[in-house]
PDB file of N, CA and C in Angstrom:
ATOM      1  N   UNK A   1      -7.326 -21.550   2.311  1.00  0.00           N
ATOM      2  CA  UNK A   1      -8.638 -21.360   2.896  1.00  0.00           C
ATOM      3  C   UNK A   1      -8.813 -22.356   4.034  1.00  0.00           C
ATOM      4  N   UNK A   2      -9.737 -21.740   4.893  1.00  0.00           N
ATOM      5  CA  UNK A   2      -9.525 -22.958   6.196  1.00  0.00           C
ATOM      6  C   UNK A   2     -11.000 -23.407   6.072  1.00  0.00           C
ATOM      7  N   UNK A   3     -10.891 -24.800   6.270  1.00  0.00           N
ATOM      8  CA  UNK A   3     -12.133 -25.703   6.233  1.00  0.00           C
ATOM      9  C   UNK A   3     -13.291 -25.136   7.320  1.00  0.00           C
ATOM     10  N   UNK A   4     -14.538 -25.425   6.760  1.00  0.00           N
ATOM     11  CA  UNK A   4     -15.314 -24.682   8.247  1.00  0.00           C
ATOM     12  C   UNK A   4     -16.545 -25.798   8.570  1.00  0.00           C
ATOM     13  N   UNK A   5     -16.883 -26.096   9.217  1.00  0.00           N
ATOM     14  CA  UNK A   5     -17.946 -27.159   9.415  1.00  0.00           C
ATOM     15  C   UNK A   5     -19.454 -26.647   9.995  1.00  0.00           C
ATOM     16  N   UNK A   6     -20.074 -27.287   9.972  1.00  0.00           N
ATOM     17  CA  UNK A   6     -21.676 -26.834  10.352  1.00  0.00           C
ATOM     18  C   UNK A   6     -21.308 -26.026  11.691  1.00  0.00           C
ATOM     19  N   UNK A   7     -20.918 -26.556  12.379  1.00  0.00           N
ATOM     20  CA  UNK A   7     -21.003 -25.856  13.719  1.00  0.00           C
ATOM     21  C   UNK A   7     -20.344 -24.259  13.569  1.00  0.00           C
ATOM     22  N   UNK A   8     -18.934 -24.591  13.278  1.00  0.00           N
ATOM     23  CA  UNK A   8     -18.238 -23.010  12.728  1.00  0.00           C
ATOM     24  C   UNK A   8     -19.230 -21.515  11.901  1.00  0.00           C
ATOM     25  N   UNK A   9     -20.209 -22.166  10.806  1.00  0.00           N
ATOM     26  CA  UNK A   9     -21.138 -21.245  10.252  1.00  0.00           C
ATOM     27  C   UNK A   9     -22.129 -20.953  11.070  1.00  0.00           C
ATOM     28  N   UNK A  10     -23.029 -22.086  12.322  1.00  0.00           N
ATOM     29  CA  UNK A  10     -23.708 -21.798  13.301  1.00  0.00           C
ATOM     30  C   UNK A  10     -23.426 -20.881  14.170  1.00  0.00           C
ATOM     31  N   UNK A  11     -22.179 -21.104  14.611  1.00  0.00           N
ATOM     32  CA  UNK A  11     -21.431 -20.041  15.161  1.00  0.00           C
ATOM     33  C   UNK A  11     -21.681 -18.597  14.958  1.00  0.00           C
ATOM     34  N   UNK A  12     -21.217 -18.629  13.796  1.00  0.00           N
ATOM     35  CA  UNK A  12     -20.726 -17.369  12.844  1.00  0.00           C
ATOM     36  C   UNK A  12     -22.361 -16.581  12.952  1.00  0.00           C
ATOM     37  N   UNK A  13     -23.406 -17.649  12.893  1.00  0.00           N
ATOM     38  CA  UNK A  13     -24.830 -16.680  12.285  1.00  0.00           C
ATOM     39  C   UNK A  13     -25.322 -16.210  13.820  1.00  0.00           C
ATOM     40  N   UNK A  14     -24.743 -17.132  14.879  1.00  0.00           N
ATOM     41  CA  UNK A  14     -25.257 -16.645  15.909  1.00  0.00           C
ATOM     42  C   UNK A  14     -24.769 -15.606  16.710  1.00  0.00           C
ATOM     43  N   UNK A  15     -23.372 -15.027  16.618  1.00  0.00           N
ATOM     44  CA  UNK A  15     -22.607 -14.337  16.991  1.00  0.00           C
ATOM     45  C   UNK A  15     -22.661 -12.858  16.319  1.00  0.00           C
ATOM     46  N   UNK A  16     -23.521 -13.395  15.124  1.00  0.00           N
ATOM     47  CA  UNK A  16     -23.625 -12.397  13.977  1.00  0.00           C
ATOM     48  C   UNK A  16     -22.868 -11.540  13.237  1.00  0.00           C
ATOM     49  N   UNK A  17     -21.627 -12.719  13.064  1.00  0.00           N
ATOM     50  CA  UNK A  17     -20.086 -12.177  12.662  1.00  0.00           C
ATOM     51  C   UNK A  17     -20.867 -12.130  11.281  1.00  0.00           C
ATOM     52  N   UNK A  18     -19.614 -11.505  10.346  1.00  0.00           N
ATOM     53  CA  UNK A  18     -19.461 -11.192   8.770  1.00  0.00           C
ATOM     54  C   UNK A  18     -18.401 -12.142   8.815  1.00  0.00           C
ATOM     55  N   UNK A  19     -18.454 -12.655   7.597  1.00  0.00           N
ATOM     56  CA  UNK A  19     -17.659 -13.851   6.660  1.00  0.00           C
ATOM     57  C   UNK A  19     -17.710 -14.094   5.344  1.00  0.00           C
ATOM     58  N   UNK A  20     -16.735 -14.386   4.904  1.00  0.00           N
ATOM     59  CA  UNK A  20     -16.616 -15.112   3.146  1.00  0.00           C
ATOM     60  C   UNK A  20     -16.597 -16.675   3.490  1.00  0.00           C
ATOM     61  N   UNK A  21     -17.963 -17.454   3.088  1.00  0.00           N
ATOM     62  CA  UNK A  21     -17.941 -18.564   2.906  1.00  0.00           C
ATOM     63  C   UNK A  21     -18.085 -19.387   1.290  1.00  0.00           C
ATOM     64  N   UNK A  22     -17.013 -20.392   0.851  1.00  0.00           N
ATOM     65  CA  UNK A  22     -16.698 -20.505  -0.181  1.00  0.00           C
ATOM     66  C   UNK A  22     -17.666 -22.395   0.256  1.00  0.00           C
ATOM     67  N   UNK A  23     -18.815 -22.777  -1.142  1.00  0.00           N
ATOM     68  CA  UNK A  23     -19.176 -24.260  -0.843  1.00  0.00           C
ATOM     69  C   UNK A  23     -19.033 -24.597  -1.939  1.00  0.00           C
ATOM     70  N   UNK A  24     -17.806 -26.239  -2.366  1.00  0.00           N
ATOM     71  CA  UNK A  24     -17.880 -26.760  -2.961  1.00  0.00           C
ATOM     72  C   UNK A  24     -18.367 -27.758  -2.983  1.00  0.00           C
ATOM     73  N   UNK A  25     -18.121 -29.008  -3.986  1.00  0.00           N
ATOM     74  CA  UNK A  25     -18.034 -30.190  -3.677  1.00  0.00           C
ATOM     75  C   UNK A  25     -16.758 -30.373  -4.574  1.00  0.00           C
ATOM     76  N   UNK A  26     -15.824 -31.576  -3.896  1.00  0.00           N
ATOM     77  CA  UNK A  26     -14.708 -32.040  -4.375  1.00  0.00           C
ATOM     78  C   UNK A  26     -14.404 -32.756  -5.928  1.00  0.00           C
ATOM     79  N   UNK A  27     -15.320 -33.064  -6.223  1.00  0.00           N
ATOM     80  CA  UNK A  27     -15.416 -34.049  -7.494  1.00  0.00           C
ATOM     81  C   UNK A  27     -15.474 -32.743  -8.762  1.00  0.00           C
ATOM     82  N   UNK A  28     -16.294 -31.693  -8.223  1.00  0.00           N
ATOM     83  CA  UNK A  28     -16.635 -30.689  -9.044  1.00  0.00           C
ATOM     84  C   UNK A  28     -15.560 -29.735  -9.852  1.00  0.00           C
ATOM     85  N   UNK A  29     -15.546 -29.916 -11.049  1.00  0.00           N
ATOM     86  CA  UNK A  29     -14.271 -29.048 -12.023  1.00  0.00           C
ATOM     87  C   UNK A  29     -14.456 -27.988 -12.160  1.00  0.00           C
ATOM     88  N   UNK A  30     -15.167 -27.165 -11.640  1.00  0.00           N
ATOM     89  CA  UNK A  30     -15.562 -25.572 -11.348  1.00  0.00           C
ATOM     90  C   UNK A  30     -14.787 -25.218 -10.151  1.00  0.00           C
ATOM     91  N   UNK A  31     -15.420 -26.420  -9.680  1.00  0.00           N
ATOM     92  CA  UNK A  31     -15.170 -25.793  -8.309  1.00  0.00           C
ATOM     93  C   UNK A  31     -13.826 -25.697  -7.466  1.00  0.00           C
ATOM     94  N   UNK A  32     -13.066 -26.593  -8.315  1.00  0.00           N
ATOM     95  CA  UNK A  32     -11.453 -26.455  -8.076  1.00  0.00           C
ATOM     96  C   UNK A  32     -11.016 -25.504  -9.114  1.00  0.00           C
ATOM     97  N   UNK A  33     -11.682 -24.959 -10.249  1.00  0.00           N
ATOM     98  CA  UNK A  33     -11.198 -23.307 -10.631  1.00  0.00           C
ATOM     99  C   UNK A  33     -11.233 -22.600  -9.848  1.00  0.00           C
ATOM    100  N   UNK A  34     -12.615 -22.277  -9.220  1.00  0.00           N
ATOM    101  CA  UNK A  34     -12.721 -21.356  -8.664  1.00  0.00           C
ATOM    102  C   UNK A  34     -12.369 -21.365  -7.300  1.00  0.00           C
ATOM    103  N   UNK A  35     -11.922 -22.520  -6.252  1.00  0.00           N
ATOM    104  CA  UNK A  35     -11.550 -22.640  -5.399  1.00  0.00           C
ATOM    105  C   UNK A  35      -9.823 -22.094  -5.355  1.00  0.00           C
ATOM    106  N   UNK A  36      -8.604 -22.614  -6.974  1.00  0.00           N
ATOM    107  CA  UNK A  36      -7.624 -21.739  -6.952  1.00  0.00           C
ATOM    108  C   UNK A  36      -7.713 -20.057  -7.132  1.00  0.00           C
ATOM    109  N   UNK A  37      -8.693 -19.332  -7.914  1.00  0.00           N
ATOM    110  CA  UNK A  37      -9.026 -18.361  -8.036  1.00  0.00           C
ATOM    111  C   UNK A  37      -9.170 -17.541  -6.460  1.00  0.00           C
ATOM    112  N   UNK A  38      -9.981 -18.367  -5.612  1.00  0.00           N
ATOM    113  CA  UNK A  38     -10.190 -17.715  -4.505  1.00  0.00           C
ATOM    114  C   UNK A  38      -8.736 -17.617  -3.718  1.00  0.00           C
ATOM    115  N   UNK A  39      -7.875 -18.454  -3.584  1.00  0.00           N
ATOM    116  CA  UNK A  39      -6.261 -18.876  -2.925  1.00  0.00           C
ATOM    117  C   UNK A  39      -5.819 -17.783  -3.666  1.00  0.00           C
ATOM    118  N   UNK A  40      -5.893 -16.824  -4.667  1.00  0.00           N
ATOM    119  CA  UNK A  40      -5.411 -16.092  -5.255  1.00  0.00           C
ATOM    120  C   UNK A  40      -5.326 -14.837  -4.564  1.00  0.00           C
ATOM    121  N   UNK A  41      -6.853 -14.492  -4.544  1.00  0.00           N
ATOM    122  CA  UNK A  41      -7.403 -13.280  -3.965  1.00  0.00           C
ATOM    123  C   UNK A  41      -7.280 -13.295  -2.481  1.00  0.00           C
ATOM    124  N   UNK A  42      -7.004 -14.243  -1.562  1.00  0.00           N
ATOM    125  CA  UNK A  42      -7.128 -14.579  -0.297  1.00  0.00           C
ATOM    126  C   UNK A  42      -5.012 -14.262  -0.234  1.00  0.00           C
ATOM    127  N   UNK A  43      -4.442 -14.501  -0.919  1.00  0.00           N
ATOM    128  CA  UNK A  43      -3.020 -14.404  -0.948  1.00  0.00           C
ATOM    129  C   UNK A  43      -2.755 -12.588  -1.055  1.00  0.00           C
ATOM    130  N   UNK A  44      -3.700 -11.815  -2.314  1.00  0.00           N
ATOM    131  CA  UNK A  44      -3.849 -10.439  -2.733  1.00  0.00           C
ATOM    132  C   UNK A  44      -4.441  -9.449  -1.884  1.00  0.00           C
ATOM    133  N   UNK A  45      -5.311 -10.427  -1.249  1.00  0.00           N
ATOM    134  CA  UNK A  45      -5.898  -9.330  -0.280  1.00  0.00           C
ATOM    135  C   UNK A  45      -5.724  -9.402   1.306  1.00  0.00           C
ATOM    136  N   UNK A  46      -5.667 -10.262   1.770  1.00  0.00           N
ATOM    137  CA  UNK A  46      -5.109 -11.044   3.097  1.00  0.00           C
ATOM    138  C   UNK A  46      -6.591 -11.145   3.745  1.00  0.00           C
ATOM    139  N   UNK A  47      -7.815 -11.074   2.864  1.00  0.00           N
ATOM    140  CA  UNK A  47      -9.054 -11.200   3.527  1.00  0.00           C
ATOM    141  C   UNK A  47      -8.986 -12.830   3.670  1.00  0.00           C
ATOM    142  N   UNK A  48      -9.710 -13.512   5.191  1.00  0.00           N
ATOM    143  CA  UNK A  48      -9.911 -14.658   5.305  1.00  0.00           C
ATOM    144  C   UNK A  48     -11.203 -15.154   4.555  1.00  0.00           C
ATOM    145  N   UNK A  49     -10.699 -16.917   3.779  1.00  0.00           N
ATOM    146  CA  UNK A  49     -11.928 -17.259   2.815  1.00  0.00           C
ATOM    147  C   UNK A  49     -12.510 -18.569   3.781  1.00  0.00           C
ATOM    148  N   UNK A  50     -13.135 -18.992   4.002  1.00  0.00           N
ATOM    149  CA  UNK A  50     -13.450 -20.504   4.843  1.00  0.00           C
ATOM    150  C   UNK A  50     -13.954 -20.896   3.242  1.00  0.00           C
ATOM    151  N   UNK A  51     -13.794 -22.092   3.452  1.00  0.00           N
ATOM    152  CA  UNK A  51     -14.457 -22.925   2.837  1.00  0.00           C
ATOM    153  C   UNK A  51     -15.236 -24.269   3.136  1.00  0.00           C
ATOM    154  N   UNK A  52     -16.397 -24.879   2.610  1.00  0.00           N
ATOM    155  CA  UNK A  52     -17.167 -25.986   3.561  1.00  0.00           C
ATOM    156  C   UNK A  52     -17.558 -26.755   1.989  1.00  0.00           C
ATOM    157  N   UNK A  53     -17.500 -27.822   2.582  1.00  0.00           N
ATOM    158  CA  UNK A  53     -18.054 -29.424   1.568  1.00  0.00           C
ATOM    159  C   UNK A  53     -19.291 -29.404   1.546  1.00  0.00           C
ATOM    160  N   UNK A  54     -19.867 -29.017   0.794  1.00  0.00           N
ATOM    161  CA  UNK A  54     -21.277 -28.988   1.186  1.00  0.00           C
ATOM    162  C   UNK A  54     -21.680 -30.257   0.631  1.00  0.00           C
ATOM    163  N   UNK A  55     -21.821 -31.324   0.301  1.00  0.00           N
ATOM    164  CA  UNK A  55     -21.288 -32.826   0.455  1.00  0.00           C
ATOM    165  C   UNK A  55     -22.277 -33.222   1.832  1.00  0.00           C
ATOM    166  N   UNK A  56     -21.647 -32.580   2.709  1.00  0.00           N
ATOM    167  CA  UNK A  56     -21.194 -32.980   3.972  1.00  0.00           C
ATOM    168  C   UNK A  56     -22.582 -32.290   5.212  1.00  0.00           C
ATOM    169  N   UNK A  57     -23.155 -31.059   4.028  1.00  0.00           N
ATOM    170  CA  UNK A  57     -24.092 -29.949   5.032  1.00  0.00           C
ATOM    171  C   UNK A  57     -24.999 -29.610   3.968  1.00  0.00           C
ATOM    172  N   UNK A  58     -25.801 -30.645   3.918  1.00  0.00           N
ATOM    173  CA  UNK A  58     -27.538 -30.110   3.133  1.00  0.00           C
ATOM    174  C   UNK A  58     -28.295 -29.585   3.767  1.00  0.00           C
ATOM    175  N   UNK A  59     -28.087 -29.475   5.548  1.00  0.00           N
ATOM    176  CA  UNK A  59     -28.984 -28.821   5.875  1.00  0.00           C
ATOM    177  C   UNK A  59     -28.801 -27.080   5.785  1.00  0.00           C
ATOM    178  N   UNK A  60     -27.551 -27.151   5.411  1.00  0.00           N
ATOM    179  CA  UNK A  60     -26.879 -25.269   5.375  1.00  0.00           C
ATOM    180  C   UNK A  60     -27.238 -24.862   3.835  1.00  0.00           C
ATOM    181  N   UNK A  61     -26.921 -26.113   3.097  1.00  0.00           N
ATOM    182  CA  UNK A  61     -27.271 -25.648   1.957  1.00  0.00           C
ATOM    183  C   UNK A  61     -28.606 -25.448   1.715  1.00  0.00           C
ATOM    184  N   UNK A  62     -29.998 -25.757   2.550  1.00  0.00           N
ATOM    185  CA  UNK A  62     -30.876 -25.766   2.500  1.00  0.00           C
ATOM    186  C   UNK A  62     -31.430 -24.320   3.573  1.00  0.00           C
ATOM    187  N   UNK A  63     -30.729 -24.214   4.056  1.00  0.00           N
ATOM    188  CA  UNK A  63     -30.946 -22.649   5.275  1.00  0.00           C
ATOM    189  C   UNK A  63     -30.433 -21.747   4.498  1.00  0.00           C
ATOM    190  N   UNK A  64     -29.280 -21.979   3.827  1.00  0.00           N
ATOM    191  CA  UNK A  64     -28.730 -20.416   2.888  1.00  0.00           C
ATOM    192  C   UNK A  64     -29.423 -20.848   1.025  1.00  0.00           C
ATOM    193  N   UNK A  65     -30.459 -21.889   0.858  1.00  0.00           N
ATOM    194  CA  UNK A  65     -31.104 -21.776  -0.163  1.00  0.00           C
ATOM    195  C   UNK A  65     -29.892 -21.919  -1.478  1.00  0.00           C
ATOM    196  N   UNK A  66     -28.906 -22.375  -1.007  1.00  0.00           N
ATOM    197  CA  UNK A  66     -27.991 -22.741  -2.088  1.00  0.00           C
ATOM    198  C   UNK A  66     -28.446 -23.782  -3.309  1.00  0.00           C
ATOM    199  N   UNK A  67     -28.426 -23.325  -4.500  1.00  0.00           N
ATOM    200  CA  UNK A  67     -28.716 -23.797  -5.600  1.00  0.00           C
ATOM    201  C   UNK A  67     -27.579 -24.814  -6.476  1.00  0.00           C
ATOM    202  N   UNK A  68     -26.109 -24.068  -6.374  1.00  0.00           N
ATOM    203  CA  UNK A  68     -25.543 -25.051  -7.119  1.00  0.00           C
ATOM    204  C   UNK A  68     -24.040 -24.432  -6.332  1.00  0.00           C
ATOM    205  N   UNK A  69     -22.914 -25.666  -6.905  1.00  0.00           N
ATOM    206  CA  UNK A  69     -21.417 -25.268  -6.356  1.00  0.00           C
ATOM    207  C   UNK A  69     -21.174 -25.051  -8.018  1.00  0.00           C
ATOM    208  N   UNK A  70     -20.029 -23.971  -7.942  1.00  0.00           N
ATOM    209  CA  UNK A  70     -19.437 -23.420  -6.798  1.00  0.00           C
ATOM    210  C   UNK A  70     -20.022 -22.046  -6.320  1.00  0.00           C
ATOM    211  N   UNK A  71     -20.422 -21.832  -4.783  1.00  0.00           N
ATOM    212  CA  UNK A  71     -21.017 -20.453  -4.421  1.00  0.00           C
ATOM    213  C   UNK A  71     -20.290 -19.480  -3.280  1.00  0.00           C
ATOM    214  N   UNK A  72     -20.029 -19.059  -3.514  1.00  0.00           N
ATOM    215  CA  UNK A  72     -19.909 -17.811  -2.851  1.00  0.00           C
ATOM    216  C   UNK A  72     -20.582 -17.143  -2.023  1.00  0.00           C
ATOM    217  N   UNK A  73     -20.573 -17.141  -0.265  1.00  0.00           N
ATOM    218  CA  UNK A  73     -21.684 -16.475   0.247  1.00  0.00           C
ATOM    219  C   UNK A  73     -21.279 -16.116   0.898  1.00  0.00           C
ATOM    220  N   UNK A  74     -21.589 -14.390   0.948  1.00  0.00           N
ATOM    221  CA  UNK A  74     -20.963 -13.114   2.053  1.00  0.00           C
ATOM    222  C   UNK A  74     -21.925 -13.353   2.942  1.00  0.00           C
ATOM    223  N   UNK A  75     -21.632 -13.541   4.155  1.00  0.00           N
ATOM    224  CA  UNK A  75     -22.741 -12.992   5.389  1.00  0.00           C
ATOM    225  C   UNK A  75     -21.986 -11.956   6.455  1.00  0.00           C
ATOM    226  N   UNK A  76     -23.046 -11.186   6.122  1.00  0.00           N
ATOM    227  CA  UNK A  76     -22.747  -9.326   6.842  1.00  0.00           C
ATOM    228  C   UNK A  76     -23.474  -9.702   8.236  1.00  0.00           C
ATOM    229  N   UNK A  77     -23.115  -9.568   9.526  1.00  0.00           N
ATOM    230  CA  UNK A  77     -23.705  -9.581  10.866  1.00  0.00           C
ATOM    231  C   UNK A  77     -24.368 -11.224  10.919  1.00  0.00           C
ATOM    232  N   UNK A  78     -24.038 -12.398  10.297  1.00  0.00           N
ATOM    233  CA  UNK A  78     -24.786 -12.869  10.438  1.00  0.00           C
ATOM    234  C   UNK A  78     -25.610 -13.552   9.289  1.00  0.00           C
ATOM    235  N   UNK A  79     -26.356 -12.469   8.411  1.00  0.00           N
ATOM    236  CA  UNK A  79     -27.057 -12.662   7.343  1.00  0.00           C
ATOM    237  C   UNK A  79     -26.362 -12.858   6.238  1.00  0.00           C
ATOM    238  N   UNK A  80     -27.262 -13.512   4.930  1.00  0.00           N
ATOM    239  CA  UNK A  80     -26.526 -13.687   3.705  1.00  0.00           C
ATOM    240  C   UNK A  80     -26.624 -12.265   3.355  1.00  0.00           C
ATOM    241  N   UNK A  81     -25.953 -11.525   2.720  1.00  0.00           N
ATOM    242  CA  UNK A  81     -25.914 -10.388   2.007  1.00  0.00           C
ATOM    243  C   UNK A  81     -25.519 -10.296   0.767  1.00  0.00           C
ATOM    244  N   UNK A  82     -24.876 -11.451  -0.097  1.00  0.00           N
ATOM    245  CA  UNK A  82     -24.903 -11.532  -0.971  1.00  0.00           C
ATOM    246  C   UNK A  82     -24.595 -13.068  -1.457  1.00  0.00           C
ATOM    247  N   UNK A  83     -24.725 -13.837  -2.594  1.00  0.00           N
ATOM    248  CA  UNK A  83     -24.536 -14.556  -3.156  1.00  0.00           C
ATOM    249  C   UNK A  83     -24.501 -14.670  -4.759  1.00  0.00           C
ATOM    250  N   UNK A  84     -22.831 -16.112  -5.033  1.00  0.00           N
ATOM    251  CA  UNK A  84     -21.921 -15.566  -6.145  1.00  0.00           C
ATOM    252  C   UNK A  84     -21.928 -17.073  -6.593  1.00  0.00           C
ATOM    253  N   UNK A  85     -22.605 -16.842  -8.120  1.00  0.00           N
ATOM    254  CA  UNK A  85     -22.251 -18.810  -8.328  1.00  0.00           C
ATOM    255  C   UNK A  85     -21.464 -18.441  -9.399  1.00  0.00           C
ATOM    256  N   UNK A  86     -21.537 -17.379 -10.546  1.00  0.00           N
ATOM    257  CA  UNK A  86     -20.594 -17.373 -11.350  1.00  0.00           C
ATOM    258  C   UNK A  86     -19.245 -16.380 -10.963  1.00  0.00           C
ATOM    259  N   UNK A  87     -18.068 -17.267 -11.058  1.00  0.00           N
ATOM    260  CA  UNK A  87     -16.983 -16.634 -10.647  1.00  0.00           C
ATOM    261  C   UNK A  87     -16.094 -16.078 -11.597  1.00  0.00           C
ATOM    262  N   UNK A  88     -16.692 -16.122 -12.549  1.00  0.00           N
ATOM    263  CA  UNK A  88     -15.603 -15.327 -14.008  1.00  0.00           C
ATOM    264  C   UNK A  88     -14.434 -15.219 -13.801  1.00  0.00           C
ATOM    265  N   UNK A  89     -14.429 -14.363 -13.155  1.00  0.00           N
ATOM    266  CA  UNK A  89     -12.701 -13.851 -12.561  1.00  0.00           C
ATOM    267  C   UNK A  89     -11.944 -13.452 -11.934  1.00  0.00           C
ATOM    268  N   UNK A  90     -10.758 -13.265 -11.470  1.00  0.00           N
ATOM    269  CA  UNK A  90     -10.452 -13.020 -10.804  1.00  0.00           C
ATOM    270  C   UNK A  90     -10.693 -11.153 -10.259  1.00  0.00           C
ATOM    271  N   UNK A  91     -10.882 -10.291 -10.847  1.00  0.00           N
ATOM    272  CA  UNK A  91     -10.635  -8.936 -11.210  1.00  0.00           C
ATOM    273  C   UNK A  91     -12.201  -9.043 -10.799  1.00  0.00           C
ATOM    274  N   UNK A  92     -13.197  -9.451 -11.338  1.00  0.00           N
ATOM    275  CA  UNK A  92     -14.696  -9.434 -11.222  1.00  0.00           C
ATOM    276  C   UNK A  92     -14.538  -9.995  -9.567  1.00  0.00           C
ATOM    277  N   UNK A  93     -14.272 -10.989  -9.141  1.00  0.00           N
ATOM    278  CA  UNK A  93     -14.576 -11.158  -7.660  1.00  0.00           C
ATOM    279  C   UNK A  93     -13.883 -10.582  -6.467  1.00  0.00           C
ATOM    280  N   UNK A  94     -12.583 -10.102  -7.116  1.00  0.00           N
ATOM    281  CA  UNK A  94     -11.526  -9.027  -6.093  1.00  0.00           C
ATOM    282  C   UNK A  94     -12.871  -7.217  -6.299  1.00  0.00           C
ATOM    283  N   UNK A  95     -13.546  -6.949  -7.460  1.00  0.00           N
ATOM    284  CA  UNK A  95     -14.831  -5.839  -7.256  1.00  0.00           C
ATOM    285  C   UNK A  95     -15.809  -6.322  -6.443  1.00  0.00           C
ATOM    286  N   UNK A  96     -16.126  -7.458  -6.260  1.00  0.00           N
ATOM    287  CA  UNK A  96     -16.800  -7.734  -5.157  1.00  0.00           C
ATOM    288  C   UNK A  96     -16.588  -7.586  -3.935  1.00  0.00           C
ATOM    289  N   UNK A  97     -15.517  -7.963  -3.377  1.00  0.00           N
ATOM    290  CA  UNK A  97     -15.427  -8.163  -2.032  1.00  0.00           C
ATOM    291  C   UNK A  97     -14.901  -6.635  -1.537  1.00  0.00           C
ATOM    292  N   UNK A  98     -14.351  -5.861  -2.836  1.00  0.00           N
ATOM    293  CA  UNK A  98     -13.596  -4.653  -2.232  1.00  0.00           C
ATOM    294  C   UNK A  98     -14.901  -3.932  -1.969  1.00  0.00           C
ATOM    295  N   UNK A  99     -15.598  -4.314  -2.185  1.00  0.00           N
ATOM    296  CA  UNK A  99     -17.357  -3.692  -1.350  1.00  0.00           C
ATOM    297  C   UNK A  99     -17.641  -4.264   0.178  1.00  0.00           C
ATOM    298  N   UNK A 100     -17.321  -5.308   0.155  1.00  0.00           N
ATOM    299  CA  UNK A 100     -17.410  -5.999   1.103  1.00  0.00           C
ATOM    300  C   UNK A 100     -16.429  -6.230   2.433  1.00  0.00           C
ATOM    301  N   UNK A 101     -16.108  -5.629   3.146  1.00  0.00           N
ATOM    302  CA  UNK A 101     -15.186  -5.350   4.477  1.00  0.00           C
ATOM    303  C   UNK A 101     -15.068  -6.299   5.466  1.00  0.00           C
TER     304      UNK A 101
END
């Protein structure tokens, strides 16, 4: 997964691209499950995952209303269109995204 920083998601909302953005924090034991889980599906599907420290960006976590790591947030054109804090599995989040283009 390639690291993405405030500016990269600014980018992204202003351009009004679609993206899989993955926010952890490093210390977090979820969040390195579900961070290999995602290297999985990103290997299975060849869809690109970014990932961001949110550590690092309270003010994003505070614009996309993020509640807890580890989350998952599709943005379609721009917008959030969906958001994923429980990642169960692998099979459950590869049905997600195969919605998601």
């Amino acid at each position: 997964m390639k690291e993405w920083t405030k500016q990269d998601i600014h980018e992204a909302i202003e351009k009004k691209e679609s993206a899989i953005i993955y926010f952890y924090t490093p210390l977090c034991g979820t969040c390195q499950v579900a961070g290999r889980m995602l290297d999985v599906i990103e290997d299975m599907t060849g869809k690109t995952i970014y990932q961001a420290d949110l550590n690092y960006l309270p003010d994003i976590a505070e614009l996309f209303k993020i509640e807890s790591v580890p989350c998952l947030l599709l943005l379609n054109r721009g917008c959030v269109s969906k958001k994923i804090y429980a990642f169960r599995s692998i099979p459950y989040l590869l049905e997600i995204l195969k919605e998601y283009s």
